[in-house]
N, C-alpha and C. Protein backbone atom coordinates (compact mmCIF):
# COMPACT_ATOMS: atom_id res chain seq x y z
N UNK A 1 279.24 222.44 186.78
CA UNK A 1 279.69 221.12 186.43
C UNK A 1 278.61 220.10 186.76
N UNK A 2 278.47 218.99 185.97
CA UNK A 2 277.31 218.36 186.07
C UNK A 2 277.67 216.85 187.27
N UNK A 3 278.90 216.80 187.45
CA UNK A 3 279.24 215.91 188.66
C UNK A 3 279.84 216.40 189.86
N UNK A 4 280.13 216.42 191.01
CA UNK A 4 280.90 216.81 191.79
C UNK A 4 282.42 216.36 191.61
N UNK A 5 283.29 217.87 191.50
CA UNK A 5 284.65 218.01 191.79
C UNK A 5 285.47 216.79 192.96
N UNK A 6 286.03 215.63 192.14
CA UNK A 6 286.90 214.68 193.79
C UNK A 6 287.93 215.76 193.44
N UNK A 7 288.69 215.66 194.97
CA UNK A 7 289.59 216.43 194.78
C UNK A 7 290.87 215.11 196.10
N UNK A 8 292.06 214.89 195.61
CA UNK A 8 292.34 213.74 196.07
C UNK A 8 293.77 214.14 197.04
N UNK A 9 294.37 214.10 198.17
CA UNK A 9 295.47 214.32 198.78
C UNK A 9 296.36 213.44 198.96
N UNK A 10 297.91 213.58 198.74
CA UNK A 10 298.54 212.53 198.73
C UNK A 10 299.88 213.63 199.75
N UNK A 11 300.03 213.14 200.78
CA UNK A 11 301.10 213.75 201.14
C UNK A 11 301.29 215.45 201.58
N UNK A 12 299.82 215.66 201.21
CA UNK A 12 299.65 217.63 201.44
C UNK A 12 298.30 217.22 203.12
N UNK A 13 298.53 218.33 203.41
CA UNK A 13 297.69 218.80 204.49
C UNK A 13 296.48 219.16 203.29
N UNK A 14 295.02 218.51 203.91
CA UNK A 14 294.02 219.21 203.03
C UNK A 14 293.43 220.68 204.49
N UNK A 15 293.16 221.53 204.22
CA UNK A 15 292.84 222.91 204.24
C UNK A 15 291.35 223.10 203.21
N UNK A 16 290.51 223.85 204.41
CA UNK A 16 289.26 224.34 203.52
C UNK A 16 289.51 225.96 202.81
N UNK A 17 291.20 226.63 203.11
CA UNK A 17 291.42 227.44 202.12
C UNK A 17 292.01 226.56 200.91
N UNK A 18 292.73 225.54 200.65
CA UNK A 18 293.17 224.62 199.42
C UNK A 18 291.93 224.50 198.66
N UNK A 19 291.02 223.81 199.81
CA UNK A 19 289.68 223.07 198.98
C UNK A 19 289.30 223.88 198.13
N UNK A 20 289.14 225.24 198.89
CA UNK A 20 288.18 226.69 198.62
C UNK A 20 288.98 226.75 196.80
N UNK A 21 290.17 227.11 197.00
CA UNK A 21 290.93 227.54 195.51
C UNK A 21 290.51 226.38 194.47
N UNK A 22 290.84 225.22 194.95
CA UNK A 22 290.99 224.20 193.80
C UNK A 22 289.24 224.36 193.25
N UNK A 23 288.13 223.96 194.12
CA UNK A 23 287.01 224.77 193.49
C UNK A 23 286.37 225.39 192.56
N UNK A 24 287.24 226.76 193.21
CA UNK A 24 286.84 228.39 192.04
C UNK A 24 287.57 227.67 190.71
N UNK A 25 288.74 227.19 190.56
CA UNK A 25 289.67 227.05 189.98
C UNK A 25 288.91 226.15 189.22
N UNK A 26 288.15 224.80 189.69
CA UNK A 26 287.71 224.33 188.59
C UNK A 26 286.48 224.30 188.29
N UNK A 27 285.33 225.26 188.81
CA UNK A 27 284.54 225.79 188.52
C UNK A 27 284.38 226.66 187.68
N UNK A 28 285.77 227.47 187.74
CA UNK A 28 285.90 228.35 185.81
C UNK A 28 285.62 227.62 184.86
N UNK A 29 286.60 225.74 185.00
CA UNK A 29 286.15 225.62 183.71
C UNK A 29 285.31 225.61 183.09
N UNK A 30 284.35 225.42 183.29
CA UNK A 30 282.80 225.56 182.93
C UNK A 30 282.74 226.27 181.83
N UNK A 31 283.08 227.74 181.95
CA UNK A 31 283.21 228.72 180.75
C UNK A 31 284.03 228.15 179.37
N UNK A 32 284.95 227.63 179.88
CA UNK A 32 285.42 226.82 178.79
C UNK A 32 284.85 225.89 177.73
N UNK A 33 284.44 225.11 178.45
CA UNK A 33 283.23 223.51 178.20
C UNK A 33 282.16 223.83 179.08
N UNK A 34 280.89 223.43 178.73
CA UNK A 34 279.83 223.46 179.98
C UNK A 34 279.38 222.24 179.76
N UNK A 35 279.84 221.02 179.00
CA UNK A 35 279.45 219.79 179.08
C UNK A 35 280.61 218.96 179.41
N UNK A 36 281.52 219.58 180.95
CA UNK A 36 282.13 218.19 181.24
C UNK A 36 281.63 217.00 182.43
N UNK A 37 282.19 216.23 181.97
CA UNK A 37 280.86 215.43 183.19
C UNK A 37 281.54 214.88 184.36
N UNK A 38 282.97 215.05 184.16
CA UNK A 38 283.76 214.26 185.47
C UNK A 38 285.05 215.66 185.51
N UNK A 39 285.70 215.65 186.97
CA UNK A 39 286.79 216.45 187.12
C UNK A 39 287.40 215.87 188.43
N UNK A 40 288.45 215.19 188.64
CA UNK A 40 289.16 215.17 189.26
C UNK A 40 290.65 215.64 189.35
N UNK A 41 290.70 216.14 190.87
CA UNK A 41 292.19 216.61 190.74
C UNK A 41 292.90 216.37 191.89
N UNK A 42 294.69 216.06 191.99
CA UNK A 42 295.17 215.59 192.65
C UNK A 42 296.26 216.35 193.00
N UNK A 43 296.55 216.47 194.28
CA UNK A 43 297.21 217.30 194.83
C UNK A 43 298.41 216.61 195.66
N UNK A 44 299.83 216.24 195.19
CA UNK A 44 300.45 215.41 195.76
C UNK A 44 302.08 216.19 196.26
N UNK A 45 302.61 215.78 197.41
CA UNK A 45 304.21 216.32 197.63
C UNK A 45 304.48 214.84 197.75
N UNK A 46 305.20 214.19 196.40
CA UNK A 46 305.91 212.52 196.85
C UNK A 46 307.12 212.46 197.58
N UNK A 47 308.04 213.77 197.89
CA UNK A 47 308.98 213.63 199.29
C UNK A 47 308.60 214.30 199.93
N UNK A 48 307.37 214.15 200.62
CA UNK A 48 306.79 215.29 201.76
C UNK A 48 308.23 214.75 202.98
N UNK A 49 308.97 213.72 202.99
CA UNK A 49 309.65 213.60 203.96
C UNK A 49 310.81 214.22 203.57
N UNK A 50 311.38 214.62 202.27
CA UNK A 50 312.32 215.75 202.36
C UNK A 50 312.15 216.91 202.84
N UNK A 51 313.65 217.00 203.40
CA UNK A 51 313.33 218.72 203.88
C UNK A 51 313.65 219.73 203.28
N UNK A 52 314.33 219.56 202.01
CA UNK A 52 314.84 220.94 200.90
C UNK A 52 313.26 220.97 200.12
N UNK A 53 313.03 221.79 199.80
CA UNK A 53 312.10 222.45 198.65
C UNK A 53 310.72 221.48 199.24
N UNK A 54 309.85 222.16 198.06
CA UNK A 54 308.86 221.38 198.07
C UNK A 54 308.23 221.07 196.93
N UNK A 55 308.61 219.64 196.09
CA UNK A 55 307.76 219.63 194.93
C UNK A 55 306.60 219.20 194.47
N UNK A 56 305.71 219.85 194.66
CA UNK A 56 304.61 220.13 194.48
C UNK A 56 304.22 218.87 192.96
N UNK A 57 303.00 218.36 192.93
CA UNK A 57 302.71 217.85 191.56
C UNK A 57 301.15 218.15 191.82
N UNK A 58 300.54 218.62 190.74
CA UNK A 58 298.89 218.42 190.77
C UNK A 58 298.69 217.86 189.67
N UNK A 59 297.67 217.50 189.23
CA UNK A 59 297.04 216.57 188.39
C UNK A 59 295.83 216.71 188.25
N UNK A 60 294.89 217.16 187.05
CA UNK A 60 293.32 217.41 187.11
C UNK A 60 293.58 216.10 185.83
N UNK A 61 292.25 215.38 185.84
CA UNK A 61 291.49 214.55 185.15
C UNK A 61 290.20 215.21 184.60
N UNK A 62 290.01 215.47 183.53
CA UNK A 62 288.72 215.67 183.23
C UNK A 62 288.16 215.09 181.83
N UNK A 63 287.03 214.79 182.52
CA UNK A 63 285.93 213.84 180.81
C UNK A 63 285.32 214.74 180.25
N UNK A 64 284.93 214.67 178.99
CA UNK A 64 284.14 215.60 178.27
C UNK A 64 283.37 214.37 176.96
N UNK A 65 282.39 214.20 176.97
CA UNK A 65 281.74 213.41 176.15
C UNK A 65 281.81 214.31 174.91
N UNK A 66 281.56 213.12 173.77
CA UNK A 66 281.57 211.83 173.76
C UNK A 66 283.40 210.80 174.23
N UNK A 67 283.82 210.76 175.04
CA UNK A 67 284.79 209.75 175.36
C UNK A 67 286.27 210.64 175.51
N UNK A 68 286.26 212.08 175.39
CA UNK A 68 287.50 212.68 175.48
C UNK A 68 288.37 212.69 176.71
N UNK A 69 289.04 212.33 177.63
CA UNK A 69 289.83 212.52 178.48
C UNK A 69 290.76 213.41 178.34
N UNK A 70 290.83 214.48 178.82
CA UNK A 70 292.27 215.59 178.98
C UNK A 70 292.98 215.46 180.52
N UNK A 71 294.41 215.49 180.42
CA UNK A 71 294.71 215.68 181.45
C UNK A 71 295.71 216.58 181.60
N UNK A 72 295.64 217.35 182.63
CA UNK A 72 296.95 218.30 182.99
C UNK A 72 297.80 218.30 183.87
N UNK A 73 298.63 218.19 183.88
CA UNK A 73 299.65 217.65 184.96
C UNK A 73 300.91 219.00 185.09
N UNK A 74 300.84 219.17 186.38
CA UNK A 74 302.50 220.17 186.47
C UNK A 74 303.04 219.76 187.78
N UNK A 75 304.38 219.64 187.51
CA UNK A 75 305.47 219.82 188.84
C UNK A 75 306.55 220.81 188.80
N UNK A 76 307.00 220.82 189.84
CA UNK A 76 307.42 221.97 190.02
C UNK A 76 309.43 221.25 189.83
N UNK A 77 309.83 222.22 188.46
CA UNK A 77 311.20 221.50 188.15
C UNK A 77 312.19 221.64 189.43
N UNK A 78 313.42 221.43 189.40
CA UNK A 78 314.00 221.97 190.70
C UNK A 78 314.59 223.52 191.13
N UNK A 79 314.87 224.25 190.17
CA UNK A 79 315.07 225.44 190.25
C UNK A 79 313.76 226.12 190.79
N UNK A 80 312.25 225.17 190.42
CA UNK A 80 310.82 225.77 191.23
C UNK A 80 310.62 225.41 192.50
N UNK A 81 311.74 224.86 193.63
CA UNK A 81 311.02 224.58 194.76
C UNK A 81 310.46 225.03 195.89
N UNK A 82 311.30 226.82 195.40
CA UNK A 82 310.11 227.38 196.41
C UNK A 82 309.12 228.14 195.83
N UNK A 83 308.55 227.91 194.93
CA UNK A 83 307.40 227.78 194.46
C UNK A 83 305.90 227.65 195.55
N UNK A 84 305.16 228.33 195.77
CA UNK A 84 303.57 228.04 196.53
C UNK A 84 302.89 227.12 195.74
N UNK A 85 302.32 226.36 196.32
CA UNK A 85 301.50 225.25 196.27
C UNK A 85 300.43 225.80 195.16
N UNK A 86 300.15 227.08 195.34
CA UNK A 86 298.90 227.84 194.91
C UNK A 86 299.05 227.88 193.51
N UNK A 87 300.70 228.66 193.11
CA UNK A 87 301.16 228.75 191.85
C UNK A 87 300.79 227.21 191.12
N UNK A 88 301.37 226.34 191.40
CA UNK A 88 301.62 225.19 190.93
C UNK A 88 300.32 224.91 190.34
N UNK A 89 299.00 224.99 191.41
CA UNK A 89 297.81 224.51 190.97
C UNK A 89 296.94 225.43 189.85
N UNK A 90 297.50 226.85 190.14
CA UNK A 90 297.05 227.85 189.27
C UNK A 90 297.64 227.34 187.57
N UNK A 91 298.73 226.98 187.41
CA UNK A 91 299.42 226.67 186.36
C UNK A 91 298.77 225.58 185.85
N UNK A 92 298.66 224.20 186.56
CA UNK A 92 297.69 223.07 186.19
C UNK A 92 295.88 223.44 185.72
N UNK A 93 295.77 224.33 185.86
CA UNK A 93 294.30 225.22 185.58
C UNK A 93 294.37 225.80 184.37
N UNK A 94 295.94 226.25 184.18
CA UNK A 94 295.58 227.05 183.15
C UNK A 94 295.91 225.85 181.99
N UNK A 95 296.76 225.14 182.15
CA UNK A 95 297.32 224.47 181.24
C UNK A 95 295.72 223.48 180.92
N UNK A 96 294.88 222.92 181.28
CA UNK A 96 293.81 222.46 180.88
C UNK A 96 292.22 223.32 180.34
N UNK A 97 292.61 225.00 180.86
CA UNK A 97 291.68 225.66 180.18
C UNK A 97 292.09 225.68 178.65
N UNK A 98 293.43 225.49 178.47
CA UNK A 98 294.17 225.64 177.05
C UNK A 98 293.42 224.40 176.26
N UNK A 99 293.58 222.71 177.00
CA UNK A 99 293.43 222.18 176.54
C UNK A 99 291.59 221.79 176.12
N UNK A 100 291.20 222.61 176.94
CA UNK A 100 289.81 222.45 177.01
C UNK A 100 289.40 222.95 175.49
N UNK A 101 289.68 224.54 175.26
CA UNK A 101 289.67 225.49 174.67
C UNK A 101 289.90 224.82 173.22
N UNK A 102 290.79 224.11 173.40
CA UNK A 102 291.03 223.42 171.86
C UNK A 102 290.41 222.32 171.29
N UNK A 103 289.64 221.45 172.54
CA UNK A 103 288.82 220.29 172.43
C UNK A 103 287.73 221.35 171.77
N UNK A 104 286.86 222.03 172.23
CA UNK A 104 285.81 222.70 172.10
C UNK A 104 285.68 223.39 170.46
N UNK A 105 286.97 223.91 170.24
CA UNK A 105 287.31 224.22 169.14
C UNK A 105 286.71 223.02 167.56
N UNK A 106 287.62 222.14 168.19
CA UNK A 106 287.41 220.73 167.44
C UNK A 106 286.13 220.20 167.11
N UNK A 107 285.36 220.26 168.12
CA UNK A 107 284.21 219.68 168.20
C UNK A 107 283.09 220.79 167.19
N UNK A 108 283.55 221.79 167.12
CA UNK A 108 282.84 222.87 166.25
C UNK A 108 282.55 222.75 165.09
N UNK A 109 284.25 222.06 165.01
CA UNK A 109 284.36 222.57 163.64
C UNK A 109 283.95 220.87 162.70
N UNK A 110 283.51 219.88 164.10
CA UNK A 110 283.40 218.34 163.29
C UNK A 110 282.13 218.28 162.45
């Protein structure tokens, strides 16, 4: 990636095993696109003060010139609350390699 990965905490414990995943995770994309120039991603629990479940939300931002913004977003519905943190972010990964995959597509064929 041609900028450094922010990676942003809202309500989660940050961990250099979290950091470590989110990373690899968006260091794949690369294979996808190898010209994105920004990636941010956000890692939030907005009732970290509830005590049933835990719903998880992540959020990646990523630019891809000329001017494309994709974003992927997942939370975890309520039947997902015991769901791992890991899953959640794995799912937000995949759901933007999809979207990557189809930008790239586009741009091929312009």
């Amino acid at each position: 990636m041609q900028l450094p990965i922010e990676i942003s905490y809202r309500g989660v414990e940050k961990t250099d095993q979290l950091e470590e995943h989110i990373r690899a995770k968006a260091e794949r994309l690369d294979r996808f696109c190898d010209h994105i120039s920004r990636c941010d991603v956000m890692i939030e629990h907005p009732n970290h003060s509830q005590h049933s479940g835990n719903p998880f939300r992540v959020r990646i931002d990523v630019t891809v010139p000329p001017g494309h913004e994709l974003v992927a977003e997942e939370k975890q519905a309520a039947h997902e609350m015991h769901e791992p943190l890991s899953k959640v972010i794995n799912d937000a990964f995949k759901t933007m390699e999809r979207q990557l995959k189809t930008l790239v597509e586009k741009q091929r064929h312009e």
